[in-house]
C-alpha atoms as a PDB file:
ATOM      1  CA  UNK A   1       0.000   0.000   0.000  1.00  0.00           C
ATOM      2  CA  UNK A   2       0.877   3.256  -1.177  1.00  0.00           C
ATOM      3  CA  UNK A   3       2.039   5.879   1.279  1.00  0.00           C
ATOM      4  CA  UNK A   4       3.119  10.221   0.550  1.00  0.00           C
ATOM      5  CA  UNK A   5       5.940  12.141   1.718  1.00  0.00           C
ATOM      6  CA  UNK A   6       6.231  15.829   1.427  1.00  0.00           C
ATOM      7  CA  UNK A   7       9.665  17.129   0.098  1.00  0.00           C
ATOM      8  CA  UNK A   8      10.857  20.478   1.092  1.00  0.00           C
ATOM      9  CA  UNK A   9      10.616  23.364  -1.491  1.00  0.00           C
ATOM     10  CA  UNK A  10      13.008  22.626  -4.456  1.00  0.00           C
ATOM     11  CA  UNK A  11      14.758  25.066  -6.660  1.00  0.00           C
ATOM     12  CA  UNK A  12      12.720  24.448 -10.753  1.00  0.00           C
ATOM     13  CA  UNK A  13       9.828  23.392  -9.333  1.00  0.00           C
ATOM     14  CA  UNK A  14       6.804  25.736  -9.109  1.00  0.00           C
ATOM     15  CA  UNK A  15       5.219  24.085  -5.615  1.00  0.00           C
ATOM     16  CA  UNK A  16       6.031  21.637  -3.089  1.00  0.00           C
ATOM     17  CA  UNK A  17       6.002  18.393  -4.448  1.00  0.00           C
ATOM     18  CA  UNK A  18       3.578  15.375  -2.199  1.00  0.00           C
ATOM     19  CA  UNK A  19       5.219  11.954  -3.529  1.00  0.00           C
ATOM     20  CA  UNK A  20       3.401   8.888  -3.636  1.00  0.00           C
ATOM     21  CA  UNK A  21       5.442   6.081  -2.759  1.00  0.00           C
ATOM     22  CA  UNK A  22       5.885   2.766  -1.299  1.00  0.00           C
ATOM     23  CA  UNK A  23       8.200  -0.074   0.638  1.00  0.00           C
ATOM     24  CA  UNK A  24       8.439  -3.435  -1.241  1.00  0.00           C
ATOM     25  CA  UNK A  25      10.911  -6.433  -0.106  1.00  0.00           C
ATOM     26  CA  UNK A  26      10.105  -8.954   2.664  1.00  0.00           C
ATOM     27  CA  UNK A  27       9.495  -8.373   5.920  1.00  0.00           C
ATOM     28  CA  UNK A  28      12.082 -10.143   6.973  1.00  0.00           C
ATOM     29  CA  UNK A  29      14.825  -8.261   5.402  1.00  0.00           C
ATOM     30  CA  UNK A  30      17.680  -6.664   7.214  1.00  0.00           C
ATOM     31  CA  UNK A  31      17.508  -3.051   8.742  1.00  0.00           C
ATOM     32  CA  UNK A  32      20.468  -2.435   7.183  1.00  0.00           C
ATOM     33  CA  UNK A  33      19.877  -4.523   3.914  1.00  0.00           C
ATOM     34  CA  UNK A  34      20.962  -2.641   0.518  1.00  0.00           C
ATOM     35  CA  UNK A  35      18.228  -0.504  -1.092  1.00  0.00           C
ATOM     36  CA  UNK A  36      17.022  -0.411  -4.965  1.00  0.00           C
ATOM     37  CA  UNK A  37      15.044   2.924  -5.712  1.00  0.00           C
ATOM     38  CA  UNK A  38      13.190   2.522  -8.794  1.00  0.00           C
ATOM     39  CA  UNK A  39      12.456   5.170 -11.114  1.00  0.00           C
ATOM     40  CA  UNK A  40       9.507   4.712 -13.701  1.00  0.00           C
ATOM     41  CA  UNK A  41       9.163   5.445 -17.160  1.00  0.00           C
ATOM     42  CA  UNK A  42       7.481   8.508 -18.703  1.00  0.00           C
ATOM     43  CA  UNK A  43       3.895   7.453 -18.753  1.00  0.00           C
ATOM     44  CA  UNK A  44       4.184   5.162 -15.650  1.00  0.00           C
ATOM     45  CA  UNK A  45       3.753   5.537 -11.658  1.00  0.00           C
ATOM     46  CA  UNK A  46       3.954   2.825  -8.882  1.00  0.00           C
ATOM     47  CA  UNK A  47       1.083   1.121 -10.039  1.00  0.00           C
ATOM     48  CA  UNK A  48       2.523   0.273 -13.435  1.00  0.00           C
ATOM     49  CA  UNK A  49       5.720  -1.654 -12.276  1.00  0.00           C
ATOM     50  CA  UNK A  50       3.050  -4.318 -11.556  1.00  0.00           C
ATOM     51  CA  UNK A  51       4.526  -6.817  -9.412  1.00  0.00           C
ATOM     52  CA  UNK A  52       8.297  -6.189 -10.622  1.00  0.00           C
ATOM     53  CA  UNK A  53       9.829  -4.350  -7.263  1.00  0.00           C
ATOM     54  CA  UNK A  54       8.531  -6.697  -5.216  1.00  0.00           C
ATOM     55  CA  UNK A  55       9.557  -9.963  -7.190  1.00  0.00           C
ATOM     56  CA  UNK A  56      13.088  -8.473  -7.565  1.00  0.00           C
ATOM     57  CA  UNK A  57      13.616  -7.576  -4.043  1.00  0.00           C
ATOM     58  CA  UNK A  58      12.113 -10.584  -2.649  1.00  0.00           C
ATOM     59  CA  UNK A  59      15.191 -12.710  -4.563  1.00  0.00           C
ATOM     60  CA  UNK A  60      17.530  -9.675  -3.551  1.00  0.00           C
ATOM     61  CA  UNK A  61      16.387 -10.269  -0.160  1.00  0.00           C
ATOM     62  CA  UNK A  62      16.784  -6.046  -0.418  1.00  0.00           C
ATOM     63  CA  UNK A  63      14.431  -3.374   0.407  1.00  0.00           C
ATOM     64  CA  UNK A  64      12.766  -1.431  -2.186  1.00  0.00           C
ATOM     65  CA  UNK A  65      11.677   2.049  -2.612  1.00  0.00           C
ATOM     66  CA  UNK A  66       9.065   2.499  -5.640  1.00  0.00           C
ATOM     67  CA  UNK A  67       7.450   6.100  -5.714  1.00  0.00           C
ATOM     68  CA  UNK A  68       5.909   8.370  -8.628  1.00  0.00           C
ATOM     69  CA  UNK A  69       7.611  11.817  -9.565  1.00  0.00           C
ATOM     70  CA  UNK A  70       6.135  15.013 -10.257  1.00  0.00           C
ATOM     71  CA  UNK A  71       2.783  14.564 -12.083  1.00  0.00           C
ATOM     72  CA  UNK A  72       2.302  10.753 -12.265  1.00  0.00           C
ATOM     73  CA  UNK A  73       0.533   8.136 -10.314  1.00  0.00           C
ATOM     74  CA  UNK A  74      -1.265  10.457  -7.213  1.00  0.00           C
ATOM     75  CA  UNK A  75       2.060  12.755  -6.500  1.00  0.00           C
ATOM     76  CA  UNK A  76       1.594  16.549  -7.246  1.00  0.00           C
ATOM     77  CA  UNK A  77      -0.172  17.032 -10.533  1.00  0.00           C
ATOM     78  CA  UNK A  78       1.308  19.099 -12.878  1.00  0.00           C
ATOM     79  CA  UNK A  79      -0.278  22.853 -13.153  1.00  0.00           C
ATOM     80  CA  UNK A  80      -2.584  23.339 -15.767  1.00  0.00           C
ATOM     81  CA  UNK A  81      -0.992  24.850 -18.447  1.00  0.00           C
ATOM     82  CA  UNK A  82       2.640  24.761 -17.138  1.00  0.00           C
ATOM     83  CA  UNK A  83       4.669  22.150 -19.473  1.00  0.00           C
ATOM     84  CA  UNK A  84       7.302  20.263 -18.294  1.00  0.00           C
ATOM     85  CA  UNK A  85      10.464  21.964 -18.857  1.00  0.00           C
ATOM     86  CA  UNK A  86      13.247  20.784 -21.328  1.00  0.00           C
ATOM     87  CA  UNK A  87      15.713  19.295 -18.620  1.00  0.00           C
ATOM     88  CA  UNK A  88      13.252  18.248 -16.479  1.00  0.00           C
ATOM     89  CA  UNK A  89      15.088  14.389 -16.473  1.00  0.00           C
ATOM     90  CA  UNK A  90      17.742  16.708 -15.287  1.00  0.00           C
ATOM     91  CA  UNK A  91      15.524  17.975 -12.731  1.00  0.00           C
ATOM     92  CA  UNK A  92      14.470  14.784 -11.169  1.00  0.00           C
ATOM     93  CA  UNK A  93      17.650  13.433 -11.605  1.00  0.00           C
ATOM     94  CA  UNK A  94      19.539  16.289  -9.956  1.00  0.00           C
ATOM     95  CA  UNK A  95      17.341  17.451  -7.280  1.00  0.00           C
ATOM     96  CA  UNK A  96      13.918  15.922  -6.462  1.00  0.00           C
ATOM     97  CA  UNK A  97      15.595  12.114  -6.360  1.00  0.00           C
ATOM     98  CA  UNK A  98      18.566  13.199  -3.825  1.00  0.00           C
ATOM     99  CA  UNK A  99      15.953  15.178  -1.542  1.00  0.00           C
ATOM    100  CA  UNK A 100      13.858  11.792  -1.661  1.00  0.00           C
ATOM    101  CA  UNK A 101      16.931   9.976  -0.893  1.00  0.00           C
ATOM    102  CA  UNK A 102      17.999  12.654   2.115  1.00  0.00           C
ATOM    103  CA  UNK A 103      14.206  12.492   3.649  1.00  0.00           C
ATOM    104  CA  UNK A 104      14.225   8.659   3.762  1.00  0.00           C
ATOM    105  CA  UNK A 105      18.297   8.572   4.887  1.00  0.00           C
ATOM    106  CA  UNK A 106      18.996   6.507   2.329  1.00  0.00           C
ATOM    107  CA  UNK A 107      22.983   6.226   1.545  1.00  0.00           C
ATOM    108  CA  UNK A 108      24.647   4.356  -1.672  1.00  0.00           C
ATOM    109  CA  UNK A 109      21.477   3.058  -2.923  1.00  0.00           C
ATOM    110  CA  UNK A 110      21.472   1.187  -6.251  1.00  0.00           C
ATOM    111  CA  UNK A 111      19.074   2.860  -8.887  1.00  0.00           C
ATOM    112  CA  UNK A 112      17.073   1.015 -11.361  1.00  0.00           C
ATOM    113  CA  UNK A 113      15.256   3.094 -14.176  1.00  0.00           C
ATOM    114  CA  UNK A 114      13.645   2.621 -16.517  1.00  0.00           C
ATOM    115  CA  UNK A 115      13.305   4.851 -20.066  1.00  0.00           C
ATOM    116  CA  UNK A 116      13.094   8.207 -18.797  1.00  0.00           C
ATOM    117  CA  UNK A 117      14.049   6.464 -15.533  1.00  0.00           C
ATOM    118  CA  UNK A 118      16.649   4.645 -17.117  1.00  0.00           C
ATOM    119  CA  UNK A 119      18.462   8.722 -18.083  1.00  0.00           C
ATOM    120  CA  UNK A 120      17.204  10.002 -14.594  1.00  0.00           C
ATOM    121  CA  UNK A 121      20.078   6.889 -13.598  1.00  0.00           C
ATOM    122  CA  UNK A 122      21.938   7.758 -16.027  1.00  0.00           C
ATOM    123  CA  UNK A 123      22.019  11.252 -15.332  1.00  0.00           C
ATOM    124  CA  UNK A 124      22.404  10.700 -11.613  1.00  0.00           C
ATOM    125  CA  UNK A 125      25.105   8.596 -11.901  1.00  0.00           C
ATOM    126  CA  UNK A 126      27.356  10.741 -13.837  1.00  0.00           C
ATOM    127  CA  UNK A 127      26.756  14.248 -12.164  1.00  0.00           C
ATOM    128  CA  UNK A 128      27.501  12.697  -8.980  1.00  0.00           C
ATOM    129  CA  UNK A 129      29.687   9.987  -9.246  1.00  0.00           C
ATOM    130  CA  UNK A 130      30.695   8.034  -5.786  1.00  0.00           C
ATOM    131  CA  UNK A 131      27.227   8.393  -4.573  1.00  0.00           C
ATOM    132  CA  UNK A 132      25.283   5.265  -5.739  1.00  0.00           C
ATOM    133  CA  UNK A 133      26.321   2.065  -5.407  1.00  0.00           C
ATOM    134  CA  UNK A 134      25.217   0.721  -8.994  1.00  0.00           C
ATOM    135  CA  UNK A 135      22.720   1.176 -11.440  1.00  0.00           C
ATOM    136  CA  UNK A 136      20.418  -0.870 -13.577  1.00  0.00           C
ATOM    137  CA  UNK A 137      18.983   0.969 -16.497  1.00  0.00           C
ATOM    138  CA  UNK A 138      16.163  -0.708 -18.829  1.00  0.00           C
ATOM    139  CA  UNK A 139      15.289   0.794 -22.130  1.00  0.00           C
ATOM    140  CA  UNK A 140      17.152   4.240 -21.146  1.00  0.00           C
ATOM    141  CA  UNK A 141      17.566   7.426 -23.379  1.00  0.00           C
ATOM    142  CA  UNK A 142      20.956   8.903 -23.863  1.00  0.00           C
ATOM    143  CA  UNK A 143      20.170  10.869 -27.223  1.00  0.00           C
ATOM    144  CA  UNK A 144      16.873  11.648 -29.143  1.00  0.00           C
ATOM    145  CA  UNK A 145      16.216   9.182 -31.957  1.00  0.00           C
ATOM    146  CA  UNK A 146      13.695   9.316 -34.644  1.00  0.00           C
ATOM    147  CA  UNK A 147      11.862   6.298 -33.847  1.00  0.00           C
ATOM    148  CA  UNK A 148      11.706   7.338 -30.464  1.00  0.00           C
ATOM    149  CA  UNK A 149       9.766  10.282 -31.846  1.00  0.00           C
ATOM    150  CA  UNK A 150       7.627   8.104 -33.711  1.00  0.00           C
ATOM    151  CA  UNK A 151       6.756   5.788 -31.078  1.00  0.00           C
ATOM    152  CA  UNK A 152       5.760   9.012 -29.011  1.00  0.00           C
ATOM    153  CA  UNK A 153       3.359  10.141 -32.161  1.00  0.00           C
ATOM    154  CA  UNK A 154       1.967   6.564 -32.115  1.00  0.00           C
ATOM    155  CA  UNK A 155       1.627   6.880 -28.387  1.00  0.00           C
ATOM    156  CA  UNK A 156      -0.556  10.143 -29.026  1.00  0.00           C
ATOM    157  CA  UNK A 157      -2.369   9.066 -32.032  1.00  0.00           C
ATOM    158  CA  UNK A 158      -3.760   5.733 -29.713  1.00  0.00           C
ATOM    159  CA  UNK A 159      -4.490   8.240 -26.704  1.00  0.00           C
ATOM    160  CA  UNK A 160      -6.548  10.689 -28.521  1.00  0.00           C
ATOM    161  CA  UNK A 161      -8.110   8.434 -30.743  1.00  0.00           C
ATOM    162  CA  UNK A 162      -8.538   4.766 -28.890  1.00  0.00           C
ATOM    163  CA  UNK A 163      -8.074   3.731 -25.514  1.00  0.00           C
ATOM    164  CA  UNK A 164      -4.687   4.617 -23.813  1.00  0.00           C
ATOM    165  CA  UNK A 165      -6.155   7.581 -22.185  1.00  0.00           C
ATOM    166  CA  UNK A 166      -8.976   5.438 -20.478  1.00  0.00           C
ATOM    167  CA  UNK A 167      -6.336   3.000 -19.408  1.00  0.00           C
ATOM    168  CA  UNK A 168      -3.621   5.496 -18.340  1.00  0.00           C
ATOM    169  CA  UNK A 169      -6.604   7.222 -16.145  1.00  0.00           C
ATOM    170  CA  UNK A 170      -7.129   4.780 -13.806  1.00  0.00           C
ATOM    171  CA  UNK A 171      -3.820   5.437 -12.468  1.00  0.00           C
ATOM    172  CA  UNK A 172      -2.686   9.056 -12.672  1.00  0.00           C
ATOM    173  CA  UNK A 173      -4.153  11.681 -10.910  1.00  0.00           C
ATOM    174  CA  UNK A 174      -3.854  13.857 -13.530  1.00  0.00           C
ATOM    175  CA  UNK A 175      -3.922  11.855 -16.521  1.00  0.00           C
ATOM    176  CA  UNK A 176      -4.042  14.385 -19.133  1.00  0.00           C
ATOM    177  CA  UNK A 177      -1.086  16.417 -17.419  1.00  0.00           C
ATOM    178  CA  UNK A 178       0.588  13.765 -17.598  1.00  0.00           C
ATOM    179  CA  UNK A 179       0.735  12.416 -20.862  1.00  0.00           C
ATOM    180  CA  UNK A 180       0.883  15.740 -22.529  1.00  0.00           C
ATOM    181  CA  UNK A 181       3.838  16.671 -20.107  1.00  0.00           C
ATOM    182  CA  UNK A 182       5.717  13.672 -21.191  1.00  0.00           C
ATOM    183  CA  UNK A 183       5.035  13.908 -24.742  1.00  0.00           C
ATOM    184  CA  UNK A 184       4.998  17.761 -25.563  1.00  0.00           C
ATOM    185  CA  UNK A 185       8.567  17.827 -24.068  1.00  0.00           C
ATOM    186  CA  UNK A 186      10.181  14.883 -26.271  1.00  0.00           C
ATOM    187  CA  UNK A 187       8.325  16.340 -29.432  1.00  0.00           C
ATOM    188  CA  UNK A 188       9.575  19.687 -28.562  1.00  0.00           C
ATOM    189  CA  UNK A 189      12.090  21.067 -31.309  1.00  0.00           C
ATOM    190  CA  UNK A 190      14.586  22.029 -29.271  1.00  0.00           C
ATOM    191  CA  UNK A 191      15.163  18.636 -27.707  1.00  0.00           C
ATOM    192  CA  UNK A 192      15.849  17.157 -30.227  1.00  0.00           C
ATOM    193  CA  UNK A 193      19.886  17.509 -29.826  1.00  0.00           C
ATOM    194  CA  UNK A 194      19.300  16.426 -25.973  1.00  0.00           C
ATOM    195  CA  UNK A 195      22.307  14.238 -25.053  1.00  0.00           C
ATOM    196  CA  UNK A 196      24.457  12.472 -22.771  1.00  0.00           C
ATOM    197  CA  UNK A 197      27.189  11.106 -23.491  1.00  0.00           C
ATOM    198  CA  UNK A 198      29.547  13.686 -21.426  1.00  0.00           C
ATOM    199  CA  UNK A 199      27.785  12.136 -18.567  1.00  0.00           C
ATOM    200  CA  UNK A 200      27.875   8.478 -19.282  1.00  0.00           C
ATOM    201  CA  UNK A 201      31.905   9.147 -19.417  1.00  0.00           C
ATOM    202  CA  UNK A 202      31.837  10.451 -15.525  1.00  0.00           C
ATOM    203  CA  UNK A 203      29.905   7.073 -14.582  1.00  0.00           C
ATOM    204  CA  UNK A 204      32.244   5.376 -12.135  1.00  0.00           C
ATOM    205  CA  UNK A 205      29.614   2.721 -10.451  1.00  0.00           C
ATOM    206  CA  UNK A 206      28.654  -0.455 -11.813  1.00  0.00           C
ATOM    207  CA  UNK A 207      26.068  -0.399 -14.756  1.00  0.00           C
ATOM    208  CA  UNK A 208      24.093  -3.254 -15.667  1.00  0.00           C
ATOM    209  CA  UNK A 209      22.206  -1.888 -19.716  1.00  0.00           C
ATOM    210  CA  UNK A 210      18.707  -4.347 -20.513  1.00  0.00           C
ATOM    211  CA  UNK A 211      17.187  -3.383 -23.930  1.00  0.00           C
ATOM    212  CA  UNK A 212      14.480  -5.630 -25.949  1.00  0.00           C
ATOM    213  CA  UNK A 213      15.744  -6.038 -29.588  1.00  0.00           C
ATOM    214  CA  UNK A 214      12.638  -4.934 -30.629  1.00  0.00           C
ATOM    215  CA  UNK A 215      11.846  -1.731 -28.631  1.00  0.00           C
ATOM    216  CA  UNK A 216       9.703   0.722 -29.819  1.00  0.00           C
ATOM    217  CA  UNK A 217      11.026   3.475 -29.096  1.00  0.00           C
ATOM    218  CA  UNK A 218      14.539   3.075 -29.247  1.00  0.00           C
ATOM    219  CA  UNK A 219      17.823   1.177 -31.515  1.00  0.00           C
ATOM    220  CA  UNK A 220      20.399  -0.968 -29.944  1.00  0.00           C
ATOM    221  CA  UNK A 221      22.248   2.005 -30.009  1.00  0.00           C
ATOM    222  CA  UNK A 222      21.033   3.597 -26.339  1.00  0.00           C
ATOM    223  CA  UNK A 223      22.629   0.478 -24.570  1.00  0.00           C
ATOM    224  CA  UNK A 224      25.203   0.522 -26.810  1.00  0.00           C
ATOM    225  CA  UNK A 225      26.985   3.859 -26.076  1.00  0.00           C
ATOM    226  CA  UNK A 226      26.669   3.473 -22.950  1.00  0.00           C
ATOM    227  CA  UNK A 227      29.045   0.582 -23.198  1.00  0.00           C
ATOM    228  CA  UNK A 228      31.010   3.047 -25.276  1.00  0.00           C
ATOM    229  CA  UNK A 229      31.794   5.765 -23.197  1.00  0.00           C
ATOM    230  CA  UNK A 230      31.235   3.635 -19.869  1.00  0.00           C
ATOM    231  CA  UNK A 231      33.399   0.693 -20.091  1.00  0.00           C
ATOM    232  CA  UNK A 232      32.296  -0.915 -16.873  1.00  0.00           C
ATOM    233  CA  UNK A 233      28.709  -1.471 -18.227  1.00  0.00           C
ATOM    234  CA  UNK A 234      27.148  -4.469 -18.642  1.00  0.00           C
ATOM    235  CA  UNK A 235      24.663  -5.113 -21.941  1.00  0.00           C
ATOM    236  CA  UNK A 236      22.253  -7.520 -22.125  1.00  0.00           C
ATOM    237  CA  UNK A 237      20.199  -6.967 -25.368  1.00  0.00           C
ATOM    238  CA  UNK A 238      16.806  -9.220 -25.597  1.00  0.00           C
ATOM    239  CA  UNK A 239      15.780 -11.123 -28.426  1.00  0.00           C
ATOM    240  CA  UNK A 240      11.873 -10.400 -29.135  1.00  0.00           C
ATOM    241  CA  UNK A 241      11.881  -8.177 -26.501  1.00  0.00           C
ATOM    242  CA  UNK A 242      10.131  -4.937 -26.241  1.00  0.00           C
ATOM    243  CA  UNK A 243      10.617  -1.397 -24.198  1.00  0.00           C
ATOM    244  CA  UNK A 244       8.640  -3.197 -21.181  1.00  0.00           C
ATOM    245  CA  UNK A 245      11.476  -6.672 -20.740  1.00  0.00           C
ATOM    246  CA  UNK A 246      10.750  -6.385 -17.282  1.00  0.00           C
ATOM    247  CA  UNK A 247       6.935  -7.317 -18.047  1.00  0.00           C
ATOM    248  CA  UNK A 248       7.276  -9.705 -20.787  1.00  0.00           C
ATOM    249  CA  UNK A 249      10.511 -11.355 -20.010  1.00  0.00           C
ATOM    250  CA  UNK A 250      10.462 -10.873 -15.925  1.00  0.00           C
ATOM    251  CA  UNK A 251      12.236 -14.175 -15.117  1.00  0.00           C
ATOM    252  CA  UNK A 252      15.271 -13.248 -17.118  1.00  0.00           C
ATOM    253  CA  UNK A 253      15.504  -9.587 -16.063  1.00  0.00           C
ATOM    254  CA  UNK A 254      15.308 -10.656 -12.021  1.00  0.00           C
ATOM    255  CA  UNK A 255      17.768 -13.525 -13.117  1.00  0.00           C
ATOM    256  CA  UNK A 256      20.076 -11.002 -14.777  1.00  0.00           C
ATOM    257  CA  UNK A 257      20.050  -8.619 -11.784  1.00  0.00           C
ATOM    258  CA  UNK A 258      20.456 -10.840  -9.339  1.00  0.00           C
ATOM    259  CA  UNK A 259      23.631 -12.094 -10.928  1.00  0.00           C
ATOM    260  CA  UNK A 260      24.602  -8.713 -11.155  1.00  0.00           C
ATOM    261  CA  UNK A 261      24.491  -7.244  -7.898  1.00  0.00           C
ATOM    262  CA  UNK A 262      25.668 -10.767  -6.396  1.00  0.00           C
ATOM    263  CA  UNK A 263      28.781 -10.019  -8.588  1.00  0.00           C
ATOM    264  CA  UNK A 264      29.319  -6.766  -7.142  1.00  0.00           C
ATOM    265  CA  UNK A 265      28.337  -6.749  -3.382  1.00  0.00           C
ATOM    266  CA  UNK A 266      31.092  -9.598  -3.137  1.00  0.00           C
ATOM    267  CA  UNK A 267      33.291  -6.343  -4.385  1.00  0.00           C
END
C-alpha cells in the first residue's frame, strides 16, 4: 500500500512536491539490507511496475523504494498549463531524487530506471559519481532518436483516438497532465539535440544496460553507447523483446540482476 511524503521546497519546481510512494521487499529483510530505488518510465507511476519491485527484491532479499515523480501516479499534478520543462530528467535526476533519498536517509542506494528512468540513472550517476552504489537501467535514453519520436506520435495518435487515455486514467491523478507533459517535451524542437554522453563518461559505479531487440522506441544504439563511453557497463540486449522486458521477459531480467548485484556486493 501506497504511502506520501512531502519534500521540502526545491529550486525548478513551481510548488512543493507530495510523492506517492511505497516499501516493497520482505518483511524479513535486514535493517540495514541494501536498497534499490526505482524510477519509472514517462507514462508510468507505482502502479505500473506491476509486481516487478517486489519480485526483484524478494530474490535480492533487499528493500525497495518504488514512488511516482512530479505529475504521475497520485504525486503533485502538474499545473494546468505549465509544461514540463526541457531538462526536467535533469531535474528529477539532480534534485527531487537526492531530496527523496535525504528524507528517507537513504545512503549508496542502487538505482534502477527505466526509459526516462533509465536517463534520470543515467544522469544521476554521472553528475555525482561516488554516490550510488550501482545502477540498472532498462530501455534508457541517452540521445533523441527518430523512432523514439515516432513511437511518441503513435503513443498520441492511440491516446486521442482509442483507448490509452482510459487506461492510463485509472492510475494518474492527472492523466491528461501527464501524458501531454511527457510527450509535448520529447516532441519539442529544441530537444531534439538532448544528449548524454559527457555524462555516461563520468559514470564510475557499476552499470548493468537491458534493452528488448525490438523496442519501440529506441535502436540498440542507447545500450550501446553506454558501453562506449562507460566501459564498466554491462549489456544484455533481448531477443523479441520490447521497451517493457521487465513485463514480458520478468524471469530473465530478475535472473540477470540478481547475478549482477551478487557479482558486485562480493566487491
Amino acid at each position: 500500500m501506497s504511502d506520501f511524503v512531502t519534500l521540502p521546497p526545491l529550486e525548478g519546481y513551481s510548488r512543493p512536491l507530495r510523492l506517492e510512494y511505497a516499501w516493497v521487499g520482505p518483511a524479513r529483510a535486514a535493517p540495514d539490507a541494501p536498497v534499490m530505488v526505482f524510477l519509472h518510465e514517462g507514462l508510468g507511476c507505482i502502479d505500473l511496475w506491476r509486481g516487478f519491485p517486489a519480485a526483484l527484491c524478494e530474490r535480492l532479499q533487499w528493500r525497495g523504494l518504488v514512488y511516482s515523480r512530479f505529475a504521475y501516479g497520485a504525486s503533485t499534478p502538474r499545473p494546468h498549463g505549465e509544461p514540463f520543462p526541457g531538462d526536467y530528467l535533469e531535474r528529477e535526476a539532480l534534485t527531487a531524487l537526492p531530496a527523496l533519498l535525504r528524507t528517507f536517509g537513504i545512503e549508496r542506494p542502487y538505482l534502477l530506471g527505466h526509459s526516462d528512468g533509465g536517463s534520470i540513472a543515467l544522469i544521476a550517476a554521472g553528475r555525482d559519481p561516488g554516490r550510488h552504489a550501482g545502477i540498472v537501467v532498462i530501455a534508457p535514453h541517452y540521445c533523441v532518436e527518430d523512432v523514439c519520436l515516432r513511437g511518441i506520435d503513435r503513443a498520441r495518435a492511440a491516446y486521442e483516438s482509442g483507448d490509452l487515455r482510459e487506461r492510463l486514467a485509472k492510475y494518474h491523478r492527472d492523466v491528461d497532465g501527464a501524458f501531454y507533459g511527457w510527450c509535448d517535451a520529447w516532441r519539442n524542437p529544441r530537444r531534439r539535440g538532448w544528449r548524454i554522453e559527457s555524462l555516461l563518461e563520468r559514470i564510475v559505479c557499476p552499470v548493468l544496460a537491458i534493452q528488448g531487440v525490438r523496442d519501440e522506441y529506441a535502436t540498440l544504439d542507447q545500450i550501446e553507447a553506454i558501453g562506449r563511453h562507460a566501459p564498466q557497463a554491462e549489456l544484455l540486449a533481448l531477443d523479441g523483446c520490447g521497451h517493457f522486458p521487465f513485463l514480458t521477459r520478468g524471469d530473465e531480467v530478475i535472473d540477470a540482476i540478481a547475478d549482477f548485484v551478487a557479482r558486485h556486493a562480493k566487491r
